[in-house]
C-alpha atoms as a PDB file:
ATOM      1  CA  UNK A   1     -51.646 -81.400  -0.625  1.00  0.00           C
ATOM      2  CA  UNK A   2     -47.831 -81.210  -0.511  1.00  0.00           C
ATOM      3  CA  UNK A   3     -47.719 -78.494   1.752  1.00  0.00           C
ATOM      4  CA  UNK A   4     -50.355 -80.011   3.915  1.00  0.00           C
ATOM      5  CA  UNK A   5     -47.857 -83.502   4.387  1.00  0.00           C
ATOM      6  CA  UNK A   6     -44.462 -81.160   4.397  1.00  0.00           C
ATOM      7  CA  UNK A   7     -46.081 -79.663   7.873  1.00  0.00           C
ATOM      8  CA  UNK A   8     -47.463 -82.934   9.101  1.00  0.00           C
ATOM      9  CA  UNK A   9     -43.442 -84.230   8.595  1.00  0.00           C
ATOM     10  CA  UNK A  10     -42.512 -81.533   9.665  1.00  0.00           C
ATOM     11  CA  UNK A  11     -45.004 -81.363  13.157  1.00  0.00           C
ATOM     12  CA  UNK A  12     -43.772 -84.865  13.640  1.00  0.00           C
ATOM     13  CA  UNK A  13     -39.993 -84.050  13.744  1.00  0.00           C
ATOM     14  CA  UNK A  14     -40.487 -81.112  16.310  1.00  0.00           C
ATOM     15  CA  UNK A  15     -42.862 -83.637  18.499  1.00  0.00           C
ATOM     16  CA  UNK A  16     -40.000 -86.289  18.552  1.00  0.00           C
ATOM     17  CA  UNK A  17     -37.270 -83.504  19.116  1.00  0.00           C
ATOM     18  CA  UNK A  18     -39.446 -82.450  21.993  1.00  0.00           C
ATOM     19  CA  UNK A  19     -39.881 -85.220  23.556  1.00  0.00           C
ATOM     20  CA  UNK A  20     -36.225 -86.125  23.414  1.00  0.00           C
ATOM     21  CA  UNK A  21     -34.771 -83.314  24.329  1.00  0.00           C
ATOM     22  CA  UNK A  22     -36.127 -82.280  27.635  1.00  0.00           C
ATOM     23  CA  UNK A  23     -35.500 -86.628  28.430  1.00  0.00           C
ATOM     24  CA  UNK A  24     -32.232 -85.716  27.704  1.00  0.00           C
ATOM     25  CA  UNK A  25     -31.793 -82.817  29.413  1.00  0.00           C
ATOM     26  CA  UNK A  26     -33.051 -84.079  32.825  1.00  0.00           C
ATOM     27  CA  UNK A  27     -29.108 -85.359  33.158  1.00  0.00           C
ATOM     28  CA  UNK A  28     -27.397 -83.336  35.182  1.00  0.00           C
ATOM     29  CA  UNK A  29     -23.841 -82.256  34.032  1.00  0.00           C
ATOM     30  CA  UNK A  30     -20.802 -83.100  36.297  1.00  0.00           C
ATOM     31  CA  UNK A  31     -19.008 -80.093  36.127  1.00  0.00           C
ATOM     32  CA  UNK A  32     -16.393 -80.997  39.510  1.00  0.00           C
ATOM     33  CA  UNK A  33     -14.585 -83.951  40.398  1.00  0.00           C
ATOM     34  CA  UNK A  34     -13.007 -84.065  44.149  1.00  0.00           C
ATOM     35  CA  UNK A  35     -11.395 -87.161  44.516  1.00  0.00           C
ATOM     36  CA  UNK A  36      -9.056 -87.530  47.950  1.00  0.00           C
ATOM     37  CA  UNK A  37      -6.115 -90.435  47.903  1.00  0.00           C
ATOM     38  CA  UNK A  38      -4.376 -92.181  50.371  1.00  0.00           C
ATOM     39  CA  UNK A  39      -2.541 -95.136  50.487  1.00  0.00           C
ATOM     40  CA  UNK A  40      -1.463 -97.882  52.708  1.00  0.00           C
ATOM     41  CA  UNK A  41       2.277 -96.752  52.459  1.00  0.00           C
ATOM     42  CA  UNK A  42       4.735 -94.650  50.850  1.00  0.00           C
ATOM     43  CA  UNK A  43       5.777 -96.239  47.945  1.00  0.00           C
ATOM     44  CA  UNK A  44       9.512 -96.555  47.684  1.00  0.00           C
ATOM     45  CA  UNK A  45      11.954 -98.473  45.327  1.00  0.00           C
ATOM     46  CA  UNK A  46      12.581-101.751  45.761  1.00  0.00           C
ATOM     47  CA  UNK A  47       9.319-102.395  47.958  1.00  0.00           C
ATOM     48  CA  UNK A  48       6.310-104.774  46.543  1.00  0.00           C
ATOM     49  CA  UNK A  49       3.502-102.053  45.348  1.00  0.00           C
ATOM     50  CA  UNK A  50       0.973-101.649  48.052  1.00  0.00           C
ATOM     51  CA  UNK A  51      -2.900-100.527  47.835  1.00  0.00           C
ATOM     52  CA  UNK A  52      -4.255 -97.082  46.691  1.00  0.00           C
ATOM     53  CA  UNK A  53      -7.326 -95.881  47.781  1.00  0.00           C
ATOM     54  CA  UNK A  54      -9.772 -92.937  47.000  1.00  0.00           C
ATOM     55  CA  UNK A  55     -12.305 -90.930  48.006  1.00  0.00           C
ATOM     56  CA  UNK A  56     -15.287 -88.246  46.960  1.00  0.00           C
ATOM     57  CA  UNK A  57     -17.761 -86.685  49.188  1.00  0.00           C
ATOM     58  CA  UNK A  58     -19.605 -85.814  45.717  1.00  0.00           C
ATOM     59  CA  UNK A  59     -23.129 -86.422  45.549  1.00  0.00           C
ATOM     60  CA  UNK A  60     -23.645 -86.742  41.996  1.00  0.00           C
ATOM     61  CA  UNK A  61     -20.623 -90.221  41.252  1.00  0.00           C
ATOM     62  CA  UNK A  62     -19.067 -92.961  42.807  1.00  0.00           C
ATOM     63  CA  UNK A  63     -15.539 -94.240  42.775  1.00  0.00           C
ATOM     64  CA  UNK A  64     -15.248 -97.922  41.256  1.00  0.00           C
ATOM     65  CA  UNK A  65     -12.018 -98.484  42.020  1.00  0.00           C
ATOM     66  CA  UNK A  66      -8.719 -97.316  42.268  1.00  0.00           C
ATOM     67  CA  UNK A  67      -4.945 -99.089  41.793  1.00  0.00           C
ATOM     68  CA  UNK A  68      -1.488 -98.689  40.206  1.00  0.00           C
ATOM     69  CA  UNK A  69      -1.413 -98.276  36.503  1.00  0.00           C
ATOM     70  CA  UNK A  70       1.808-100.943  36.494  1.00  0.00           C
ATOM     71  CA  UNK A  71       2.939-104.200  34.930  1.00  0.00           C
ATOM     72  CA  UNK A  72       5.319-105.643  37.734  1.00  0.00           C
ATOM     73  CA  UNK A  73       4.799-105.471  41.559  1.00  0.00           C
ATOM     74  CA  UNK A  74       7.855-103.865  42.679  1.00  0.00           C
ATOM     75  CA  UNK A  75       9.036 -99.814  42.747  1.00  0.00           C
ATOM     76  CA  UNK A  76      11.686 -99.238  40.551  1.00  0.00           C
ATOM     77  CA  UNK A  77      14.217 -96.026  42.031  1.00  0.00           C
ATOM     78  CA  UNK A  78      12.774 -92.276  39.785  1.00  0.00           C
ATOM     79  CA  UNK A  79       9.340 -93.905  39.022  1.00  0.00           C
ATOM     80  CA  UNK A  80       6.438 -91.963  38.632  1.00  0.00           C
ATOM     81  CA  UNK A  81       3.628 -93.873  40.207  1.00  0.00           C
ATOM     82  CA  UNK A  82       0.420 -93.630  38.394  1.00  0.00           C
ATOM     83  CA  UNK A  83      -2.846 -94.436  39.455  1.00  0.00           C
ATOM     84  CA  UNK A  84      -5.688 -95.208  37.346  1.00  0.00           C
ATOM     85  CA  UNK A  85      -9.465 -94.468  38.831  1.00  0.00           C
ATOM     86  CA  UNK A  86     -13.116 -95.765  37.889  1.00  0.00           C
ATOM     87  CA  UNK A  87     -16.173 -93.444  38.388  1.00  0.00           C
ATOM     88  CA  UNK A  88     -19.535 -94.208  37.701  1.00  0.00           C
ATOM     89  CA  UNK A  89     -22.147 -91.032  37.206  1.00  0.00           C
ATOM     90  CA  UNK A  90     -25.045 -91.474  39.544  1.00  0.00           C
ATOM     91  CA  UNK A  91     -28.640 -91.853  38.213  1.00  0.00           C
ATOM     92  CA  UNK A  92     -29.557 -88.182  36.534  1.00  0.00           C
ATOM     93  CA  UNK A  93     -25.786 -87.460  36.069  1.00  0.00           C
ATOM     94  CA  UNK A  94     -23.311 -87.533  33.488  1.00  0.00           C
ATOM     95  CA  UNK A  95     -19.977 -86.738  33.077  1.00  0.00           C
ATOM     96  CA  UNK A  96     -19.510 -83.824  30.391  1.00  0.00           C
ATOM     97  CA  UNK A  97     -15.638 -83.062  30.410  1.00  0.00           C
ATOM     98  CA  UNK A  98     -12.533 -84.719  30.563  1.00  0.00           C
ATOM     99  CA  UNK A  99     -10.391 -81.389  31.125  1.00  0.00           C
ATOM    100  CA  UNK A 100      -7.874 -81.369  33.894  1.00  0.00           C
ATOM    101  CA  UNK A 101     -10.077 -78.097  35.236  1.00  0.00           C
ATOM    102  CA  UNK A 102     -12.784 -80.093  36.337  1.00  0.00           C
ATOM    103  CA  UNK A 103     -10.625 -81.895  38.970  1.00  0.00           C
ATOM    104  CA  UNK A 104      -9.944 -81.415  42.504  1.00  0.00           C
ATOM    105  CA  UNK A 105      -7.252 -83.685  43.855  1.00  0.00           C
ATOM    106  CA  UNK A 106      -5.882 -83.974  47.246  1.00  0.00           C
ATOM    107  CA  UNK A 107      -3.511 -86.166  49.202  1.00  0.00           C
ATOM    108  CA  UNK A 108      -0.268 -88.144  48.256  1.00  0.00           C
ATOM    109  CA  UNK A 109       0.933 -85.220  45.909  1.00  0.00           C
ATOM    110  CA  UNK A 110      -2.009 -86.542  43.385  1.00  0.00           C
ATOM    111  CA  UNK A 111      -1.342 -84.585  39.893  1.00  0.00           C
ATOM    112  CA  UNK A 112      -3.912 -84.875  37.003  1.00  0.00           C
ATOM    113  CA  UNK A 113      -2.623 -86.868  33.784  1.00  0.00           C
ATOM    114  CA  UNK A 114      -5.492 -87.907  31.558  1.00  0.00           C
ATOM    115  CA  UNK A 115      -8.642 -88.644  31.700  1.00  0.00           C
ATOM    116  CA  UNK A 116     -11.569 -90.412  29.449  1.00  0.00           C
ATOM    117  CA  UNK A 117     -15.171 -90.647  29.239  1.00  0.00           C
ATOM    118  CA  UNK A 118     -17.457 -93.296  27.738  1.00  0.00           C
ATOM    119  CA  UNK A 119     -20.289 -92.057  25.056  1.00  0.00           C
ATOM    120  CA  UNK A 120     -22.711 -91.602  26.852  1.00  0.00           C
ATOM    121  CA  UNK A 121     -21.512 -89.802  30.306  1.00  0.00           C
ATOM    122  CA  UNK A 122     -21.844 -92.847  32.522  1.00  0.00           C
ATOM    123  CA  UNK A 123     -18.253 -93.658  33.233  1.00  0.00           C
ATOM    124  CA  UNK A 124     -14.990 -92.119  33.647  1.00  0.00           C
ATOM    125  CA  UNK A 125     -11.405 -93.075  33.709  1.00  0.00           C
ATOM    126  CA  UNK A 126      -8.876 -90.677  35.509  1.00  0.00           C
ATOM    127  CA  UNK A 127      -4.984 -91.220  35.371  1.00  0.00           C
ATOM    128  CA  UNK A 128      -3.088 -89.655  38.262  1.00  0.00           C
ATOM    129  CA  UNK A 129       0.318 -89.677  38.994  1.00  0.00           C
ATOM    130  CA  UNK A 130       2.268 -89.770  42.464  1.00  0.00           C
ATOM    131  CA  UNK A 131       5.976 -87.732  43.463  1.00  0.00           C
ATOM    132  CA  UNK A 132       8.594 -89.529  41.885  1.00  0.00           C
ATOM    133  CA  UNK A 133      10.788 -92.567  44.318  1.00  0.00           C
ATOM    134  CA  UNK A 134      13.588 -90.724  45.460  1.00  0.00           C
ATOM    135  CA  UNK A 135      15.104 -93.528  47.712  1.00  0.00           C
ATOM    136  CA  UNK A 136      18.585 -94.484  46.724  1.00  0.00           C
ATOM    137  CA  UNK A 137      18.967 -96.693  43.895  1.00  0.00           C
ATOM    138  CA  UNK A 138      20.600 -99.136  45.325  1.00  0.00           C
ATOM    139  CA  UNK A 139      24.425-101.192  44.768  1.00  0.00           C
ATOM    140  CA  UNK A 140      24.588-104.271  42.615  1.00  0.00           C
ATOM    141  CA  UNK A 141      24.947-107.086  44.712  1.00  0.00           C
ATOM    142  CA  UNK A 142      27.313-109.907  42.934  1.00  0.00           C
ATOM    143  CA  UNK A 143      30.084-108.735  40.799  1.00  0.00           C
ATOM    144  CA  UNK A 144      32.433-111.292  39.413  1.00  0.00           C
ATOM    145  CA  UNK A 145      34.692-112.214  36.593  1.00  0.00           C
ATOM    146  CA  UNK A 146      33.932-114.590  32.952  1.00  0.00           C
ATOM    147  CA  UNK A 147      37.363-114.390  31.518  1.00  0.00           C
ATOM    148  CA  UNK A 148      38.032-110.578  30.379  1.00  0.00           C
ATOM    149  CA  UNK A 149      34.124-109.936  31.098  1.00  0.00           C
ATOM    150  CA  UNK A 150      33.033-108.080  34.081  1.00  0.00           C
ATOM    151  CA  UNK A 151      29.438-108.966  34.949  1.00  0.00           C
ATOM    152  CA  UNK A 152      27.337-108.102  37.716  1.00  0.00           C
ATOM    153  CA  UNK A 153      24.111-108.328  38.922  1.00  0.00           C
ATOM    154  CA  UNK A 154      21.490-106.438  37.112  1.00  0.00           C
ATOM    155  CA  UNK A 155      20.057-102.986  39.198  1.00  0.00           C
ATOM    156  CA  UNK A 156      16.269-102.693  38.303  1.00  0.00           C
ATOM    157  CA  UNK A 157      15.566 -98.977  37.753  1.00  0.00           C
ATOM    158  CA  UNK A 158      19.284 -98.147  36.129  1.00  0.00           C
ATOM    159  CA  UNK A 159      19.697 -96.991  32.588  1.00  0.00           C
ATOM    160  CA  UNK A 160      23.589 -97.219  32.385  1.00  0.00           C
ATOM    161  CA  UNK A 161      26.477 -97.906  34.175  1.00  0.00           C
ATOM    162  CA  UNK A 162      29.992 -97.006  35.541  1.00  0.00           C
ATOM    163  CA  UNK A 163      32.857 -99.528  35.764  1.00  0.00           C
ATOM    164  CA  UNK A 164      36.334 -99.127  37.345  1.00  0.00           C
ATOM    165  CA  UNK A 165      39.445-101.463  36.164  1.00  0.00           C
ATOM    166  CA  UNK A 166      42.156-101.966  38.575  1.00  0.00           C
ATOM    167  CA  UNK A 167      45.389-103.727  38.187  1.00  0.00           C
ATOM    168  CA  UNK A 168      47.436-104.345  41.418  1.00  0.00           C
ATOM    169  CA  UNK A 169      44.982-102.164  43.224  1.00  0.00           C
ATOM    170  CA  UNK A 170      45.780 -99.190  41.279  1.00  0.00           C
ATOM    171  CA  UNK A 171      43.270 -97.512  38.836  1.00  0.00           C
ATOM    172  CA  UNK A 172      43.420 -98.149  35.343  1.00  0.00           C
ATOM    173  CA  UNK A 173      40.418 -96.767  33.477  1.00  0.00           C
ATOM    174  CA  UNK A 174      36.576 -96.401  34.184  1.00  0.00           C
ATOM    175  CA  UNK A 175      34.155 -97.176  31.294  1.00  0.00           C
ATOM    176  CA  UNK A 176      30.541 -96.706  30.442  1.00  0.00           C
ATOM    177  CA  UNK A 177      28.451 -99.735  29.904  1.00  0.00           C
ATOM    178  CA  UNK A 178      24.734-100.646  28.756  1.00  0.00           C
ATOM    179  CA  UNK A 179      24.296-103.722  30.330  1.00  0.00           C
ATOM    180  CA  UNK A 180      25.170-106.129  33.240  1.00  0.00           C
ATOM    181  CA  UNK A 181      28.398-106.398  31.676  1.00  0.00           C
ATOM    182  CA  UNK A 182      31.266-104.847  30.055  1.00  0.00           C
ATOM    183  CA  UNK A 183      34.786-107.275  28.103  1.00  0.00           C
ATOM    184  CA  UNK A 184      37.896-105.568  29.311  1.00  0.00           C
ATOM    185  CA  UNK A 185      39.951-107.761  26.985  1.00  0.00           C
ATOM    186  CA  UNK A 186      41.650-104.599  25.703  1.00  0.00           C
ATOM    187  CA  UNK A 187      42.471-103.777  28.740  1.00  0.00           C
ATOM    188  CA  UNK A 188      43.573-106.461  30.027  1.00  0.00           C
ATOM    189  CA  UNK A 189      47.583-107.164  28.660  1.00  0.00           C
ATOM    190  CA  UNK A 190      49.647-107.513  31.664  1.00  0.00           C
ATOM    191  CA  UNK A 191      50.475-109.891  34.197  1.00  0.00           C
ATOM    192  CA  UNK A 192      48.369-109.042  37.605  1.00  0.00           C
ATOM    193  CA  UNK A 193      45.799-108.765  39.592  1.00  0.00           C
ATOM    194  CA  UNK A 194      42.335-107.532  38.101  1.00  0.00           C
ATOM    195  CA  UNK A 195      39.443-106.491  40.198  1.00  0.00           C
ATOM    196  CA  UNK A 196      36.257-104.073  38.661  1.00  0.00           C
ATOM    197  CA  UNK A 197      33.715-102.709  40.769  1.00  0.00           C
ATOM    198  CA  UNK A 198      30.926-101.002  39.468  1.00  0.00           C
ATOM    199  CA  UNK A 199      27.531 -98.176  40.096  1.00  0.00           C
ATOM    200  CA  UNK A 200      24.332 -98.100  38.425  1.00  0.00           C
ATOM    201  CA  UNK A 201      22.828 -94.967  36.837  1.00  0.00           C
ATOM    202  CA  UNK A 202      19.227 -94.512  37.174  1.00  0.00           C
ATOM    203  CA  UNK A 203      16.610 -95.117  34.673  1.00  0.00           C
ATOM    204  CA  UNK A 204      14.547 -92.204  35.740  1.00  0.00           C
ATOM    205  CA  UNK A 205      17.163 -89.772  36.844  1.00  0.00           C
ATOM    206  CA  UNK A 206      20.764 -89.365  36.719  1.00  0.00           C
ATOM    207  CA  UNK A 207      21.640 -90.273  40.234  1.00  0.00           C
ATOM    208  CA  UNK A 208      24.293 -92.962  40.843  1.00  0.00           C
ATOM    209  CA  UNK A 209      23.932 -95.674  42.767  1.00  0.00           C
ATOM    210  CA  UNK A 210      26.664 -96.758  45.313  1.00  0.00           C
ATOM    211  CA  UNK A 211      30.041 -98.277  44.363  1.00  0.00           C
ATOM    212  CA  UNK A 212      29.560-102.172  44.536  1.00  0.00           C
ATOM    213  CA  UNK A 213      32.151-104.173  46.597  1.00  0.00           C
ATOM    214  CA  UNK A 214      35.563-105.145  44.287  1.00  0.00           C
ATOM    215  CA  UNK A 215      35.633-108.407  42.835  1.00  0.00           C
ATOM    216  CA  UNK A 216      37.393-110.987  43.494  1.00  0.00           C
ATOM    217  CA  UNK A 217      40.535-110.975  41.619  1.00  0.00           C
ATOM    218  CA  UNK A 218      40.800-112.174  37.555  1.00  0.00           C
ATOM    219  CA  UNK A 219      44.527-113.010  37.835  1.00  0.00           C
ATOM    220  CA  UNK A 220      47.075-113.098  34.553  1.00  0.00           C
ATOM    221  CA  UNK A 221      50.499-114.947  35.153  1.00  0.00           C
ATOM    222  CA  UNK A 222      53.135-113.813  33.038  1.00  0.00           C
ATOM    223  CA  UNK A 223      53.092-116.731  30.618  1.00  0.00           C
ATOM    224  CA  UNK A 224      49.423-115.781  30.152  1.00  0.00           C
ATOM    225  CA  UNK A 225      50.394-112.353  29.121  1.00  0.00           C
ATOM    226  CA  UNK A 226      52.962-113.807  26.556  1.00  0.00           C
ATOM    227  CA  UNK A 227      49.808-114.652  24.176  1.00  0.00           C
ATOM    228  CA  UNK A 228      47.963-111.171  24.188  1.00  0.00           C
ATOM    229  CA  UNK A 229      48.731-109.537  20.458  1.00  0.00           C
ATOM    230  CA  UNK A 230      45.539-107.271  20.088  1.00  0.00           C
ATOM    231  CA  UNK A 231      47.783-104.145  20.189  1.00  0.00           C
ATOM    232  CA  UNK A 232      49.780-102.279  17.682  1.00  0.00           C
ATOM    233  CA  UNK A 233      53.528-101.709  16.953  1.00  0.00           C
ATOM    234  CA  UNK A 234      54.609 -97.900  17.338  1.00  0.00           C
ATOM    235  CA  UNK A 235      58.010 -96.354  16.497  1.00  0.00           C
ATOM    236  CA  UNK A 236      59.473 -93.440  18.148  1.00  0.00           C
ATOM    237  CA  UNK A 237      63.137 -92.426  18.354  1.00  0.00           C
ATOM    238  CA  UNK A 238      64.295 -94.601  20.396  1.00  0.00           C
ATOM    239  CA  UNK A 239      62.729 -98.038  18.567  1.00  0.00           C
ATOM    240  CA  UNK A 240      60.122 -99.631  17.993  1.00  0.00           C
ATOM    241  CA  UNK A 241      56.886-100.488  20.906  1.00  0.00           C
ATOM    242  CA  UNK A 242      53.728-102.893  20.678  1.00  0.00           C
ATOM    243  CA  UNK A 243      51.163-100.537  22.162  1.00  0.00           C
ATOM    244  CA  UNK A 244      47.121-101.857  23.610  1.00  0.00           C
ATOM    245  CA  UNK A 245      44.462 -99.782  23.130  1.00  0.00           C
ATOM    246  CA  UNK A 246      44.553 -98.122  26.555  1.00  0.00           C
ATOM    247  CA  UNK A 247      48.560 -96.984  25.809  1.00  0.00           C
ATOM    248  CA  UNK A 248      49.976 -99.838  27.948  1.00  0.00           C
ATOM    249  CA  UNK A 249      52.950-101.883  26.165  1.00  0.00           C
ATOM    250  CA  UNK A 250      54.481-104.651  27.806  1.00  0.00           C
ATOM    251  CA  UNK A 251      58.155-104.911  29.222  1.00  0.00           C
ATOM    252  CA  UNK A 252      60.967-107.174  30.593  1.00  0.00           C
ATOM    253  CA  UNK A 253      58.854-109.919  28.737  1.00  0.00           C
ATOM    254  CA  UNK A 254      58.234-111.918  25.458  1.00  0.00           C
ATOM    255  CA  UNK A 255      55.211-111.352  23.421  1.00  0.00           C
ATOM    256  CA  UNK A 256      53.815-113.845  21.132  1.00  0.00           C
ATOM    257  CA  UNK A 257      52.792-111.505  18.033  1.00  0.00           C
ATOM    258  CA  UNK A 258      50.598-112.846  14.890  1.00  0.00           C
ATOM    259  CA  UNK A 259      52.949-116.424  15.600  1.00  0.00           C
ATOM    260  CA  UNK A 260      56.014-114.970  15.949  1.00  0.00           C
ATOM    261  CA  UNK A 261      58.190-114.048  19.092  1.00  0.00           C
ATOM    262  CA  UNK A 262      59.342-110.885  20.427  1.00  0.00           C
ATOM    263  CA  UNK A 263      61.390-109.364  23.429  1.00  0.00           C
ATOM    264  CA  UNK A 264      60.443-106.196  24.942  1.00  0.00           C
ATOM    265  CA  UNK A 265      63.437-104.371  27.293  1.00  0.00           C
ATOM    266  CA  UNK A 266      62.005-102.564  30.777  1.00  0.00           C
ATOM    267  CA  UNK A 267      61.623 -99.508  28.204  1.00  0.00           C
ATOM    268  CA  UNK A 268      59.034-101.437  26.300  1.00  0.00           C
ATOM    269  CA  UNK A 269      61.228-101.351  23.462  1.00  0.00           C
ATOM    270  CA  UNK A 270      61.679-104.762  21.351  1.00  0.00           C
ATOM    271  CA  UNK A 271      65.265-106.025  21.371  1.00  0.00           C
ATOM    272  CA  UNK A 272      66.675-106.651  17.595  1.00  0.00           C
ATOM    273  CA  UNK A 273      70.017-108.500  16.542  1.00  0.00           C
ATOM    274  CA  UNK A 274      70.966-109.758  19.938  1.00  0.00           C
ATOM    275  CA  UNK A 275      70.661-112.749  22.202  1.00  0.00           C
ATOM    276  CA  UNK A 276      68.525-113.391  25.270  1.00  0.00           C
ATOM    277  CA  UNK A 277      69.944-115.463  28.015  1.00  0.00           C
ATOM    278  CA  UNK A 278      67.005-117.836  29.260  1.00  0.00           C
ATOM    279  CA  UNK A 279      66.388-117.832  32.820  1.00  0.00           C
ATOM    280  CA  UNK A 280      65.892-121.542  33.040  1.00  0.00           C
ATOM    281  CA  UNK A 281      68.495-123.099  30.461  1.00  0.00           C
ATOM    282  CA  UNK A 282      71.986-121.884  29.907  1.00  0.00           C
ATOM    283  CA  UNK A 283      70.287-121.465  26.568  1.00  0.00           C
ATOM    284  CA  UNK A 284      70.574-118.569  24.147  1.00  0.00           C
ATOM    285  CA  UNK A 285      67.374-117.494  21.708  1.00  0.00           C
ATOM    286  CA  UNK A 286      68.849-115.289  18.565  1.00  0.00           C
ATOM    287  CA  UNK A 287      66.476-111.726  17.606  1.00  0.00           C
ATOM    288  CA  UNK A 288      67.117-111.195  14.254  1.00  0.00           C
ATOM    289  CA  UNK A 289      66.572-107.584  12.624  1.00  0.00           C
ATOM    290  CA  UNK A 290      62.802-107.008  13.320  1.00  0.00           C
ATOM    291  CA  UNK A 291      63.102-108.410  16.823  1.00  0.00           C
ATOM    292  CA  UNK A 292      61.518-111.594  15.860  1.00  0.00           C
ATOM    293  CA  UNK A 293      62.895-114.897  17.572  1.00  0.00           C
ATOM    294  CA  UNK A 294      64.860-117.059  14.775  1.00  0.00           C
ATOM    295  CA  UNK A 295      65.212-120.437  16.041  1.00  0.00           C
ATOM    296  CA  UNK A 296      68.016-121.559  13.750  1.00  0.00           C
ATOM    297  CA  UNK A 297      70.660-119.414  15.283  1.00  0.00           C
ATOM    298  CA  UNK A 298      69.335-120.276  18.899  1.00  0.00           C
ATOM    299  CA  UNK A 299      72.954-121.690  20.815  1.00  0.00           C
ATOM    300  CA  UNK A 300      74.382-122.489  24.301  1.00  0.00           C
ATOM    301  CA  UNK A 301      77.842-120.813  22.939  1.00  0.00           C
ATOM    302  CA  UNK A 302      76.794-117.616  21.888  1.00  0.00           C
ATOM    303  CA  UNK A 303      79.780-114.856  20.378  1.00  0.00           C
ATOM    304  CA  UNK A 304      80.081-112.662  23.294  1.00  0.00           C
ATOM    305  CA  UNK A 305      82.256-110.281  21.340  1.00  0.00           C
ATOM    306  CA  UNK A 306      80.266-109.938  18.487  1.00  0.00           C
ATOM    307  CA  UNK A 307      76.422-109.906  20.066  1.00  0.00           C
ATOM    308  CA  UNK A 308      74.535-108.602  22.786  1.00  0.00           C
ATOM    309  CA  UNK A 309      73.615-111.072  25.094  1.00  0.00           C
ATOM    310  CA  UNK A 310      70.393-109.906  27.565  1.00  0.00           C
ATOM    311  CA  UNK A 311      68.888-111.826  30.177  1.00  0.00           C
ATOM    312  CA  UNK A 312      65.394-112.333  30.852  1.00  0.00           C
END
């Protein structure tokens, strides 16, 4: 009796099995995908993203729909454009591989990224991607001064940037920045004229953008200067120097220094035990030892004989 119902199970698995598996095997396999692309222009950085289209002249699917795998609507300069394409097996057809072998693609430099199928065959999802931008990346358009900060426009696409200090017209340093701005306060310690212009690396690849247009100029009297004590004093030989972080140290001037007053000679040097004529007053402010200004000595009859007497 058992063996009699273990063959009746047994006759009823086979029966189902047969039954499902020729069903099942009526689906043909997809075993080759031609897909053609086109487009309604070339894309290229800076330009609103167009419309992709594509193509089969396979029997066996049809193409659902095609567009750019991106979140904004413009080209960015060393994109990658990547399209992403819907195909739908045809009745008595399913897709049976997702391997970049299986794919024909032509037109627009089409290359094969990824690909996915659904569980049961029906549908696939191809990823292609499209020669990367190679326009120019282009200048920033608006460069301009906040106190010791250089901004500028951002340049969509850029990873980095370039800046270039100038004083008078003549180069002082160029810097790397991060952002649509870089603080020049250490460089900035003298009395002149400051202009920055700046290029934009790209995100992509390492090409440079253009140089922008200077800015306008970020001027510093030489009363403004008098205030700028971010530097460091430095003795040599010869005396003693208050040196900024890009090795400029003032001279022919006064500094104001943690509260206290110094002069500095056309050497850069800062004057000690003497007298400085002022330029305005026939006035006389005393230097003690460390160069700093001591008030209560200041006179209008200074010993001639006994100190040095600069002017201003």
């Amino acid at each position: 009796m058992k063996k009699r119902t273990f063959l009746l199970v047994f006759l009823t698995t086979i029966l189902s099995l047969g039954i499902f598996i020729p069903a099942y095997g009526e689906e043909t396999l997809i075993t080759s995908v031609p897909l053609s692309f086109s487009w309604d222009k070339i894309p290229k950085a800076g330009d609103l993203v167009g419309e992709v289209y594509v193509n089969t002249n396979s029997k066996q699917f049809t193409v659902e729909g095609a567009s750019y795998y991106k979140r904004d609507d413009t080209w960015v300069f060393g994109e990658r454009p990547v399209v992403e394409v819907e195909l739908s097996a045809k009745s008595d057809y399913r897709f049976t591989s997702n391997s970049r072998k299986y794919f024909s693609l032509f037109g627009c430099g089409a290359q094969f990224k990824k690909a996915s199928i659904d569980p049961d065959g029906n549908s696939l999802i191809l990823q292609v991607t499209f020669p990367t931008l190679d326009s120019m990346l282009p200048a920033s358009t608006s460069v301009s001064w906040s106190n010791s900060n250089a901004v500028w426009d951002e340049v969509e696409g850029s990873k980095s940037y370039e800046v270039q200090l100038y004083r008078n017209n003549r180069l002082m340093t160029t810097v790397k920045a991060q952002h649509d701005r870089f603080d020049f306060r250490s460089y900035i310690n003298l009395e002149g004229d400051y202009t920055f212009c700046v290029r934009a690396y790209g995100t992509y690849k390492s090409q440079a953008s253009p140089w922008s247009e200077r800015s306008e100029s970020y001027t510093v009297t030489k009363k403004d200067a008098w205030y700028f004590d971010n530097g460091t004093w430095k003795r040599d030989r010869l005396g003693r120097r208050y040196v900024y972080k890009n090795n400029a140290y003032p001279t022919n001037t006064w500094r104001c220094i943690n509260n206290k007053w110094y002069y500095f000679n056309y050497d850069g040097y800062v004057q000690t035990n003497c007298y400085i004529k002022s330029t305005e007053l026939d006035f006389y402010y005393w230097l003690g030892p460390t160069g700093a200004w001591d008030t209560e000595k200041d006179t209008f009859h200074p010993d001639i004989a006994k100190y040095e007497i600069i002017k201003e």
